[in-house]
PDB file of N, CA and C in Angstrom:
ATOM      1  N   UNK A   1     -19.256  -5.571   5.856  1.00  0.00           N
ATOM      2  CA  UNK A   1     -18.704  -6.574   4.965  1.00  0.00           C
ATOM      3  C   UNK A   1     -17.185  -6.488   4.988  1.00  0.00           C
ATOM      4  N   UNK A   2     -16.597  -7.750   5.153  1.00  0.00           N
ATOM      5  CA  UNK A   2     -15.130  -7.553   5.117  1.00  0.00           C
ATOM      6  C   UNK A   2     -14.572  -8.016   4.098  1.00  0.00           C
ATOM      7  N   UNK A   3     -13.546  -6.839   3.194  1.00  0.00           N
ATOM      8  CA  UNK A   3     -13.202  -7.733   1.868  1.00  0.00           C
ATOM      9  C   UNK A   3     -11.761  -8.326   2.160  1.00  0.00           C
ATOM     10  N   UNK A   4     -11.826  -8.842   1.333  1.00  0.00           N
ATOM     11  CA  UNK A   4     -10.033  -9.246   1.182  1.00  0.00           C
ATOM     12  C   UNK A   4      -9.197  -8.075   0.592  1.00  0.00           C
ATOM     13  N   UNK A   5      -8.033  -8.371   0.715  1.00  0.00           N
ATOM     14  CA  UNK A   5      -6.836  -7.358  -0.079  1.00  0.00           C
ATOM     15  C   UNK A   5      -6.039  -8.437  -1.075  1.00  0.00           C
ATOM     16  N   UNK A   6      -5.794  -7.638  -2.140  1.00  0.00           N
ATOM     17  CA  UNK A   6      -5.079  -7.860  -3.275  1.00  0.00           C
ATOM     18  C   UNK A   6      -4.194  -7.585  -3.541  1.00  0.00           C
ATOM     19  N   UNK A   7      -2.782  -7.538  -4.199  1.00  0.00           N
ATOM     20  CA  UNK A   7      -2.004  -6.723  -3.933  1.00  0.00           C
ATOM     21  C   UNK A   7      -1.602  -6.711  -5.914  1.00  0.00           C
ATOM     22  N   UNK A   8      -1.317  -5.475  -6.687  1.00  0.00           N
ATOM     23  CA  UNK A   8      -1.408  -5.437  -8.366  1.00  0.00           C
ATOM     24  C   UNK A   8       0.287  -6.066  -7.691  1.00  0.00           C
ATOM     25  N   UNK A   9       0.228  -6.242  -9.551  1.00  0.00           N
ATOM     26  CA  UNK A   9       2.064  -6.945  -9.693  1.00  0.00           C
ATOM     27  C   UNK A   9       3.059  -5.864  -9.514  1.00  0.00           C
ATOM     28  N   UNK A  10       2.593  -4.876  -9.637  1.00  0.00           N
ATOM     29  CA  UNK A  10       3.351  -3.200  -9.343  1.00  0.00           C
ATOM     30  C   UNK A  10       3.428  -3.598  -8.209  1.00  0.00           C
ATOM     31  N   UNK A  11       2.090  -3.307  -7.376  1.00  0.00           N
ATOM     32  CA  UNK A  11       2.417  -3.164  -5.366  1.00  0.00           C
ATOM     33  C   UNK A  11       3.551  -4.522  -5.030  1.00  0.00           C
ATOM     34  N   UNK A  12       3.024  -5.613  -5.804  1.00  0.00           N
ATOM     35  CA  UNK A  12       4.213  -6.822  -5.114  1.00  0.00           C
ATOM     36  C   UNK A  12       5.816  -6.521  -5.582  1.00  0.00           C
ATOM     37  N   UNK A  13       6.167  -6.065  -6.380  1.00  0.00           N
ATOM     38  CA  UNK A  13       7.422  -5.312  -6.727  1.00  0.00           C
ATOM     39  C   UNK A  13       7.754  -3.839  -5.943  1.00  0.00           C
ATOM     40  N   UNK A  14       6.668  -3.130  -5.667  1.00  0.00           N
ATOM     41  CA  UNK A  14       7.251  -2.056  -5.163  1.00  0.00           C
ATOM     42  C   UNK A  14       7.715  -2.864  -3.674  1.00  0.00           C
ATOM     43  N   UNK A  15       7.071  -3.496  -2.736  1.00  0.00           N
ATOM     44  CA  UNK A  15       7.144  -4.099  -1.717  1.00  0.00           C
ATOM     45  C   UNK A  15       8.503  -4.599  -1.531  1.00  0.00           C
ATOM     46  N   UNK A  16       8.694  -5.745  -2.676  1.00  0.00           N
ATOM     47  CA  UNK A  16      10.169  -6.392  -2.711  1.00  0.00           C
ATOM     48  C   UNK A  16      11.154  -5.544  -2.848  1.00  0.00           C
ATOM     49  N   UNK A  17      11.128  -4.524  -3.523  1.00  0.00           N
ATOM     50  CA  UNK A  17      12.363  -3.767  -3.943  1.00  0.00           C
ATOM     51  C   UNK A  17      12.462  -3.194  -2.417  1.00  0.00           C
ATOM     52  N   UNK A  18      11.318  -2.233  -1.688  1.00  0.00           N
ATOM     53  CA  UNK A  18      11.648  -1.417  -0.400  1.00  0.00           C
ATOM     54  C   UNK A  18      12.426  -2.660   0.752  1.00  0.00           C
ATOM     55  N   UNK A  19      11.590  -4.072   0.841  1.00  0.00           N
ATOM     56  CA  UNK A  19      12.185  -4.705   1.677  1.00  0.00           C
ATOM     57  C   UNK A  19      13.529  -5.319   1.429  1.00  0.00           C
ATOM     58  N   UNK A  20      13.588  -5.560   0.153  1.00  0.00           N
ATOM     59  CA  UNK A  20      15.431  -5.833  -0.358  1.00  0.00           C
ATOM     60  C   UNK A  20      16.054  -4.466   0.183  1.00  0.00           C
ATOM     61  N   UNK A  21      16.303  -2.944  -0.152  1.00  0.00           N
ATOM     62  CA  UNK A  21      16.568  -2.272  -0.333  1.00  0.00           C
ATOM     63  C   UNK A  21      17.006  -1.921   1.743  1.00  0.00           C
ATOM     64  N   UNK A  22      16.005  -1.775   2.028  1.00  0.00           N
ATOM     65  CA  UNK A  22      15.911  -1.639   3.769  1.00  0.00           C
ATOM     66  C   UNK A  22      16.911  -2.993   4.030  1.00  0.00           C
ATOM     67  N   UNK A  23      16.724  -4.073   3.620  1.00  0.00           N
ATOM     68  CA  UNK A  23      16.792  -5.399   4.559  1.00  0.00           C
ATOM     69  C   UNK A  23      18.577  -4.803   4.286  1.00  0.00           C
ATOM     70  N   UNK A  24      19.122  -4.620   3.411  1.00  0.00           N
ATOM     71  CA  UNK A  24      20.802  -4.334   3.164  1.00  0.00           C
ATOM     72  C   UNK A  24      21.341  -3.840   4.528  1.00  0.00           C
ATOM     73  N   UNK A  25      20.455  -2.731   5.170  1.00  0.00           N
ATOM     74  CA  UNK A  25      20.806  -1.781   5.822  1.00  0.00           C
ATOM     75  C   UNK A  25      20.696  -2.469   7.769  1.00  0.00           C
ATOM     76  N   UNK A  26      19.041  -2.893   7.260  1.00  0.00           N
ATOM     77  CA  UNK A  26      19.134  -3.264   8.379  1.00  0.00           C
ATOM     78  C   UNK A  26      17.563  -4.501   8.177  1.00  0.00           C
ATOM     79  N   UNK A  27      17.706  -5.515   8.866  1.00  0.00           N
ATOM     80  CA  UNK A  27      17.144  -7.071   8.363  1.00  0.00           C
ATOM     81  C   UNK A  27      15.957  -6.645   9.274  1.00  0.00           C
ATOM     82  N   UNK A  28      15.834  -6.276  11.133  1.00  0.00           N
ATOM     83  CA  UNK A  28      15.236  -6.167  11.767  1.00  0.00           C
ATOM     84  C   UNK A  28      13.727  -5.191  10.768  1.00  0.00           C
ATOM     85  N   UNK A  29      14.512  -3.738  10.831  1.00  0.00           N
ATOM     86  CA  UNK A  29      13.252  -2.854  10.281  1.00  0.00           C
ATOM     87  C   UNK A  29      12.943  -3.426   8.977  1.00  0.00           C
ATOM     88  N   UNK A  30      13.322  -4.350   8.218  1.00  0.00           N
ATOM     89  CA  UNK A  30      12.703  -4.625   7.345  1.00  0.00           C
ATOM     90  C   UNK A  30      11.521  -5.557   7.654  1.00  0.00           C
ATOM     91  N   UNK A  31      12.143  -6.332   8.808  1.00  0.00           N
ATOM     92  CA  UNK A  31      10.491  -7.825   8.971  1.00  0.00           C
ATOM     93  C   UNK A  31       9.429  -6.782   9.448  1.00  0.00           C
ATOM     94  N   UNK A  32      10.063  -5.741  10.610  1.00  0.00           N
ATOM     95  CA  UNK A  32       9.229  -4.867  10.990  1.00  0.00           C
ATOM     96  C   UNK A  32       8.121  -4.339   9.903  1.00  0.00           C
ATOM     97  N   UNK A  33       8.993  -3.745   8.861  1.00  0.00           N
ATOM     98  CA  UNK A  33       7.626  -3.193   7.838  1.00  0.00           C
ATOM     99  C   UNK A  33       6.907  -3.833   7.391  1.00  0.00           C
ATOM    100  N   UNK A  34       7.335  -5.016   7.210  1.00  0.00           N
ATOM    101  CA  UNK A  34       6.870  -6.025   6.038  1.00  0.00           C
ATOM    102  C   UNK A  34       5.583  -6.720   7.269  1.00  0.00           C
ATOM    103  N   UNK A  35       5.485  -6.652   8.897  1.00  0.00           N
ATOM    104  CA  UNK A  35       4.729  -6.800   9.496  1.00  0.00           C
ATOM    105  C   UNK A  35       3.920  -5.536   9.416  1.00  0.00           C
ATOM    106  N   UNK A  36       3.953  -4.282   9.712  1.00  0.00           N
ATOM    107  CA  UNK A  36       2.930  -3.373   9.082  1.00  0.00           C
ATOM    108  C   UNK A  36       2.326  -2.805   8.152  1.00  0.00           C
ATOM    109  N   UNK A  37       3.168  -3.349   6.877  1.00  0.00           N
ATOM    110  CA  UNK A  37       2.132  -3.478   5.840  1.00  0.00           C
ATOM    111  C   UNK A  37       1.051  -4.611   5.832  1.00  0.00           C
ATOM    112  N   UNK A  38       1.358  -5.531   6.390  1.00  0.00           N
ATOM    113  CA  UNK A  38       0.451  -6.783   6.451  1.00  0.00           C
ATOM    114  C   UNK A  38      -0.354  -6.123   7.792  1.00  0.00           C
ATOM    115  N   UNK A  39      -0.063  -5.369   8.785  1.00  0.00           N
ATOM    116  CA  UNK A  39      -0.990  -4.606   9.466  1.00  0.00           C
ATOM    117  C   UNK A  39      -2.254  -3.458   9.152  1.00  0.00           C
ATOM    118  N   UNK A  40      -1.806  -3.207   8.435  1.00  0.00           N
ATOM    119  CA  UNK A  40      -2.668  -2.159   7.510  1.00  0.00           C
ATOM    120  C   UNK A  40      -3.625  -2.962   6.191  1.00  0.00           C
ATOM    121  N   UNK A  41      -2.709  -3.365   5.920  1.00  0.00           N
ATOM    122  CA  UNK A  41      -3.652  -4.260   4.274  1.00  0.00           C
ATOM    123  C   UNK A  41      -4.843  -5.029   5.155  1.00  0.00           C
ATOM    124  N   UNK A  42      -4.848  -5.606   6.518  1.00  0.00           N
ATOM    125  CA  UNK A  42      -5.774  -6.178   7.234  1.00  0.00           C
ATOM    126  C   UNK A  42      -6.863  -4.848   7.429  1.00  0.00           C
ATOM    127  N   UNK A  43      -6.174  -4.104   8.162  1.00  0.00           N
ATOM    128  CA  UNK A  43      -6.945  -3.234   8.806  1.00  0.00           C
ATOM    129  C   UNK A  43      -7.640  -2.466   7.207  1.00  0.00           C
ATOM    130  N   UNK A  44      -7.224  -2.285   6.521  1.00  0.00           N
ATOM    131  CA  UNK A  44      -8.003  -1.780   4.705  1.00  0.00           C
ATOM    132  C   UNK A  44      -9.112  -3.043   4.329  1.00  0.00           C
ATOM    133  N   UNK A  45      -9.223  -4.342   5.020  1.00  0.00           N
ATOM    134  CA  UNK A  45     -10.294  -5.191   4.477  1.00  0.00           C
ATOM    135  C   UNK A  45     -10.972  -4.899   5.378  1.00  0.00           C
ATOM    136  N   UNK A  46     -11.078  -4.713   6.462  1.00  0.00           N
ATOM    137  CA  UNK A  46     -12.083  -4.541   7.637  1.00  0.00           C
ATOM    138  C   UNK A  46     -12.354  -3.122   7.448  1.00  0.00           C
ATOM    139  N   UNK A  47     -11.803  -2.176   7.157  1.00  0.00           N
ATOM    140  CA  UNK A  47     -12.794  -0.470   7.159  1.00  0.00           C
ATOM    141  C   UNK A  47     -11.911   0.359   5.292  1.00  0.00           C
ATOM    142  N   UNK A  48     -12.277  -0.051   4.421  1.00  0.00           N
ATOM    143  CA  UNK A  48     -11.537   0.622   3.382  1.00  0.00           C
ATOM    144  C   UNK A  48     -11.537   1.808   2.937  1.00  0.00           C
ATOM    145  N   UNK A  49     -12.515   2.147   3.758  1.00  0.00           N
ATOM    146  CA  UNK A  49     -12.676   3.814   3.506  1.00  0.00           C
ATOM    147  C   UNK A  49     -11.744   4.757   4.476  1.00  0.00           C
ATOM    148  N   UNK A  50     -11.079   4.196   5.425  1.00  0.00           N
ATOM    149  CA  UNK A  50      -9.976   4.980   5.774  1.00  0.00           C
ATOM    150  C   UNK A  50      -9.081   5.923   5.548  1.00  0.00           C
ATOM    151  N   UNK A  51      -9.122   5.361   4.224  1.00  0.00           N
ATOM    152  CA  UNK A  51      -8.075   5.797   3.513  1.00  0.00           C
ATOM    153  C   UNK A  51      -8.112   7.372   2.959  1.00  0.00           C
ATOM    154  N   UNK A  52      -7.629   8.490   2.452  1.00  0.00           N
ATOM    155  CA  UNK A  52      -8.365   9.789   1.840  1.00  0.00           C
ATOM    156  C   UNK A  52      -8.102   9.848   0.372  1.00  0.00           C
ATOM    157  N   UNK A  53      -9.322  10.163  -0.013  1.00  0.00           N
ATOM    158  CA  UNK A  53      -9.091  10.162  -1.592  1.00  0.00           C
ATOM    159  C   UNK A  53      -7.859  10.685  -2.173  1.00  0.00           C
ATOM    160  N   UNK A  54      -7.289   9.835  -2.985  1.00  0.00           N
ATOM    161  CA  UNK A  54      -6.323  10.451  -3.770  1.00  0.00           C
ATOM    162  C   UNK A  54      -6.299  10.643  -5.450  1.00  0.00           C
ATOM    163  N   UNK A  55      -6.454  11.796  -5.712  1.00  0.00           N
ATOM    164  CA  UNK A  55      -6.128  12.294  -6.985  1.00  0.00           C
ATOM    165  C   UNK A  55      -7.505  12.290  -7.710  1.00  0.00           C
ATOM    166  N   UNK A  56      -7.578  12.302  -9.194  1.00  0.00           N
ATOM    167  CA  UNK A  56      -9.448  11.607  -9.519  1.00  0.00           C
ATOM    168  C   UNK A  56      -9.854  10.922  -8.965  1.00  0.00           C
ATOM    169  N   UNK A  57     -11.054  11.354  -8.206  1.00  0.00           N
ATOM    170  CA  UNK A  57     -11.855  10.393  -7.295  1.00  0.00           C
ATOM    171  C   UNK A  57     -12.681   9.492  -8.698  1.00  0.00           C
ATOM    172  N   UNK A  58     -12.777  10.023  -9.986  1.00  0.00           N
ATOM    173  CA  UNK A  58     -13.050   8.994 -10.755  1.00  0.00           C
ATOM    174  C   UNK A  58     -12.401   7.874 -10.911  1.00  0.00           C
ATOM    175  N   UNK A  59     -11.219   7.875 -10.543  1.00  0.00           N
ATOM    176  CA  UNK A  59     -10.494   6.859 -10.799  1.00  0.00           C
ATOM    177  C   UNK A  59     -10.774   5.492  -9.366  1.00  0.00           C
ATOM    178  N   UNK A  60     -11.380   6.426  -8.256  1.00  0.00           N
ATOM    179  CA  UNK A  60     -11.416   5.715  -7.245  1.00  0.00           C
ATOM    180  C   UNK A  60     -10.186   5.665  -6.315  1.00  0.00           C
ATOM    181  N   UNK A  61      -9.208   6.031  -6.453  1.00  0.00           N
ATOM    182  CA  UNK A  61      -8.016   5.424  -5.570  1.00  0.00           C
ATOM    183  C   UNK A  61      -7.768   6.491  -4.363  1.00  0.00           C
ATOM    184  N   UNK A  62      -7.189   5.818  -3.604  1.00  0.00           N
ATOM    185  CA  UNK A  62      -7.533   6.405  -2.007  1.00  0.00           C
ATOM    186  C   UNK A  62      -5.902   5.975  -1.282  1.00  0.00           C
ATOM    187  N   UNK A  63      -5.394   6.597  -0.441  1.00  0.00           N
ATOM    188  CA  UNK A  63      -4.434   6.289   0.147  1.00  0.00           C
ATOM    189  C   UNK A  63      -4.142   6.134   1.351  1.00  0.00           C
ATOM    190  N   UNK A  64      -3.009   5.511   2.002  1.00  0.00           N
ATOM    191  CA  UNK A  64      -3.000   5.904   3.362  1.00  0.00           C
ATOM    192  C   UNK A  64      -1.253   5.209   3.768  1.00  0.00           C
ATOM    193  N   UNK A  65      -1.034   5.360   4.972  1.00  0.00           N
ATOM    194  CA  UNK A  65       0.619   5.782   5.374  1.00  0.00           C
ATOM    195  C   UNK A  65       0.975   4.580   6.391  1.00  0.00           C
ATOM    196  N   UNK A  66       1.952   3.974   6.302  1.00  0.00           N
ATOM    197  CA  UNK A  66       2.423   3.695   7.240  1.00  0.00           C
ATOM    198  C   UNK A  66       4.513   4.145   7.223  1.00  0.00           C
ATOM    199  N   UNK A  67       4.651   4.934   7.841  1.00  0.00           N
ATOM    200  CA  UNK A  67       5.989   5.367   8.309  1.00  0.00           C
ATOM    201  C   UNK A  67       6.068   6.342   7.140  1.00  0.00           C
ATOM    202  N   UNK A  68       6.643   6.092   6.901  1.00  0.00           N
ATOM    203  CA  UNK A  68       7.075   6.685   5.673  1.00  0.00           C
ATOM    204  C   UNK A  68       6.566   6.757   4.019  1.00  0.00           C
ATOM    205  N   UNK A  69       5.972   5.640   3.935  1.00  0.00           N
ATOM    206  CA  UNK A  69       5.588   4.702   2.725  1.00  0.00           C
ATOM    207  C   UNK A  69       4.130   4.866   2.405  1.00  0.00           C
ATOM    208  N   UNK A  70       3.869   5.530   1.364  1.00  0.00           N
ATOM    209  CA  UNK A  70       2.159   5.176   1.346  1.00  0.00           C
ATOM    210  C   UNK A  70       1.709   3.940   0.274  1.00  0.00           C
ATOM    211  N   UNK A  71       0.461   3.581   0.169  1.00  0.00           N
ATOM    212  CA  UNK A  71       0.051   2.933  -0.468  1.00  0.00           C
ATOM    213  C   UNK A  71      -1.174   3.561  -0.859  1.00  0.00           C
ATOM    214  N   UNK A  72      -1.318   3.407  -2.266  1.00  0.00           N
ATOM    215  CA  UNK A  72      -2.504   3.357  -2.766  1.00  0.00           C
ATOM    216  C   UNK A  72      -3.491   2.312  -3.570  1.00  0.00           C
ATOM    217  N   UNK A  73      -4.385   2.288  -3.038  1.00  0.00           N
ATOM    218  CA  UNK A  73      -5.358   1.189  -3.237  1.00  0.00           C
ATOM    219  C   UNK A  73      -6.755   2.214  -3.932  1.00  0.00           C
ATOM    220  N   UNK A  74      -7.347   0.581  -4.501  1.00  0.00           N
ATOM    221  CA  UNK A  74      -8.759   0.876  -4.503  1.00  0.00           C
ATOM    222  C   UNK A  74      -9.803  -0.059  -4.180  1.00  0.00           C
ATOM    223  N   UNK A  75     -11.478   0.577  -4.113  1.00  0.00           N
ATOM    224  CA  UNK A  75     -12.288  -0.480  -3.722  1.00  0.00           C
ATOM    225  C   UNK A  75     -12.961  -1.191  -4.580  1.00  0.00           C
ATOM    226  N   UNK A  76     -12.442  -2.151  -5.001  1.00  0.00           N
ATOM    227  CA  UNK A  76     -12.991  -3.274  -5.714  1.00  0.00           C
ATOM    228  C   UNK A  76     -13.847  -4.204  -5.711  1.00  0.00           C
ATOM    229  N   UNK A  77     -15.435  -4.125  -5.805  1.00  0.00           N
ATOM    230  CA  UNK A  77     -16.366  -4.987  -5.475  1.00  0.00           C
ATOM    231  C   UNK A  77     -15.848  -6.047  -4.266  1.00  0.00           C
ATOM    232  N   UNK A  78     -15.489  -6.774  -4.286  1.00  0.00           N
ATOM    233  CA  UNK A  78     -15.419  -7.591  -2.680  1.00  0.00           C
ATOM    234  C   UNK A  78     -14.169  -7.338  -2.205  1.00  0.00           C
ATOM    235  N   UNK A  79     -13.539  -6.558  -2.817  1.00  0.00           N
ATOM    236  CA  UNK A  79     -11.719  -6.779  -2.522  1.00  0.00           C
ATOM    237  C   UNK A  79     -11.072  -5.263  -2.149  1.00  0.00           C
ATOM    238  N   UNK A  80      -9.853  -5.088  -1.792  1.00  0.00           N
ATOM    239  CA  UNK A  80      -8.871  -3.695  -1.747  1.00  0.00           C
ATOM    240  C   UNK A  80      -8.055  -3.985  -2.689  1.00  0.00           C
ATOM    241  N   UNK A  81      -7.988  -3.964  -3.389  1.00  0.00           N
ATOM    242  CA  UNK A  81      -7.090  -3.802  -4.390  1.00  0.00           C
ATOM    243  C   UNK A  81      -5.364  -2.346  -4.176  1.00  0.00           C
ATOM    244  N   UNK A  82      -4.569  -3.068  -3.694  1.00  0.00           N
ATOM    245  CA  UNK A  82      -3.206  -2.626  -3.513  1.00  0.00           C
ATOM    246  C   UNK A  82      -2.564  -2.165  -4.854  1.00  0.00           C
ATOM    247  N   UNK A  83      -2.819  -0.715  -5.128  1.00  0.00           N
ATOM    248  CA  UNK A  83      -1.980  -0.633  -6.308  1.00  0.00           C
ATOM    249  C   UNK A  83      -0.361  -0.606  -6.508  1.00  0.00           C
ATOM    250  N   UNK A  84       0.119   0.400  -5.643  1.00  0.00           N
ATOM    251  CA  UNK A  84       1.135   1.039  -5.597  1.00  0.00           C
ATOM    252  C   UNK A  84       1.585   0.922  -3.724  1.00  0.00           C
ATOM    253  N   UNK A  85       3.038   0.648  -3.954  1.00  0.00           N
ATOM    254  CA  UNK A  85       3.246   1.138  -2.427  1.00  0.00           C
ATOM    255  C   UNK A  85       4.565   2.097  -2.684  1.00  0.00           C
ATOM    256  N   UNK A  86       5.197   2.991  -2.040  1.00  0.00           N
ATOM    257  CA  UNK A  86       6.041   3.676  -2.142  1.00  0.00           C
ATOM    258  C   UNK A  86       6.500   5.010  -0.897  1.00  0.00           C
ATOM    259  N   UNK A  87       7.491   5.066  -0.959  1.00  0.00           N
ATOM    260  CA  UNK A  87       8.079   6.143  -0.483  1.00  0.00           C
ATOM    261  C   UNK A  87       6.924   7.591  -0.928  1.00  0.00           C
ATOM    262  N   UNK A  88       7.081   7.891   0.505  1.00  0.00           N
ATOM    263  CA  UNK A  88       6.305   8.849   0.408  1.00  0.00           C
ATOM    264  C   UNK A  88       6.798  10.406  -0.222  1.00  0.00           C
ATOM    265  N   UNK A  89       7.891  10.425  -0.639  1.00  0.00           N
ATOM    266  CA  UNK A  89       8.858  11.524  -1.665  1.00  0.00           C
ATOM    267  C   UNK A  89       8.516  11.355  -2.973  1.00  0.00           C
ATOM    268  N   UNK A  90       8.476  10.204  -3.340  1.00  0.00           N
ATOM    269  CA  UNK A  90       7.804   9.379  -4.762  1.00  0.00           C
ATOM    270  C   UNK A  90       7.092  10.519  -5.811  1.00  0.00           C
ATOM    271  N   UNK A  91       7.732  10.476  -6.576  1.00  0.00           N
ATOM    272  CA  UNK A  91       6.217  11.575  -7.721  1.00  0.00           C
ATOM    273  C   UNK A  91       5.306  10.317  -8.441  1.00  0.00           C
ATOM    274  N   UNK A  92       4.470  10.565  -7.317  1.00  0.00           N
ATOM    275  CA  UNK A  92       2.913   9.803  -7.485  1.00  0.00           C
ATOM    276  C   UNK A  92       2.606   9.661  -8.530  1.00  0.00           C
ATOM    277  N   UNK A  93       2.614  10.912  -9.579  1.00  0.00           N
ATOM    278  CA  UNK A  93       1.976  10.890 -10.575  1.00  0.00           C
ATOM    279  C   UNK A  93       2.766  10.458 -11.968  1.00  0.00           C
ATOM    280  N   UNK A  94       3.732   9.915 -11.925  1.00  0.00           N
ATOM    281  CA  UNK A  94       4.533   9.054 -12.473  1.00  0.00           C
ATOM    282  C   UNK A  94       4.253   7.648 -12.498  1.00  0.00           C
ATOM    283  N   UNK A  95       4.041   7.509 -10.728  1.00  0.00           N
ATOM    284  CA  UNK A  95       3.671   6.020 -10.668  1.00  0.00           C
ATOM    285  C   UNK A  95       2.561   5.199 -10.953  1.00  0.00           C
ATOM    286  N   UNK A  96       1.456   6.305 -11.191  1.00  0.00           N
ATOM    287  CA  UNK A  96       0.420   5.883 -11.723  1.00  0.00           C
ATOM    288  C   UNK A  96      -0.041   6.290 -12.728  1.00  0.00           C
TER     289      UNK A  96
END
């Protein structure tokens, strides 16, 4: 079954701020990321278990990396649900 991805109003802000923040520096690596997060959020509707549990597995949420940046998601009856994206230095447990 392939779900869709979602992205919370957190993940769409964390997103904007990293690609504002990068794009200052340099415009290229920013389309770049902003193409592998949309690489990954695909590849999370087609296999969502990829990802390795993160933190209370009661809570459900699971993570996974691209460069630098992780994201954490969860599996949501038909959907991935994108919670958080961030720098992977980040104290996680702040952000959630």
């Amino acid at each position: 079954m392939t779900r869709r991805h979602r992205l919370s109003s957190a993940a769409e802000k964390d997103i904007a701020e990293i690609v504002e923040y990068l794009a200052k520096v340099n415009l290229d690596a920013a389309l770049k990321l902003i193409d592998q997060f949309t690489e990954r959020f695909q590849m999370l509707e087609a296999q969502p278990e990829i990802g390795e549990r993160y933190s209370d597995p009661r809570r459900g949420l699971r993570r996974t990396s691209v460069g630098n940046y992780v994201i954490i998601y969860q599996i949501v009856d038909d959907a991935v649900l994108i919670v958080r994206v961030a720098h992977g230095a980040r104290n996680w447990h702040e952000l959630l």
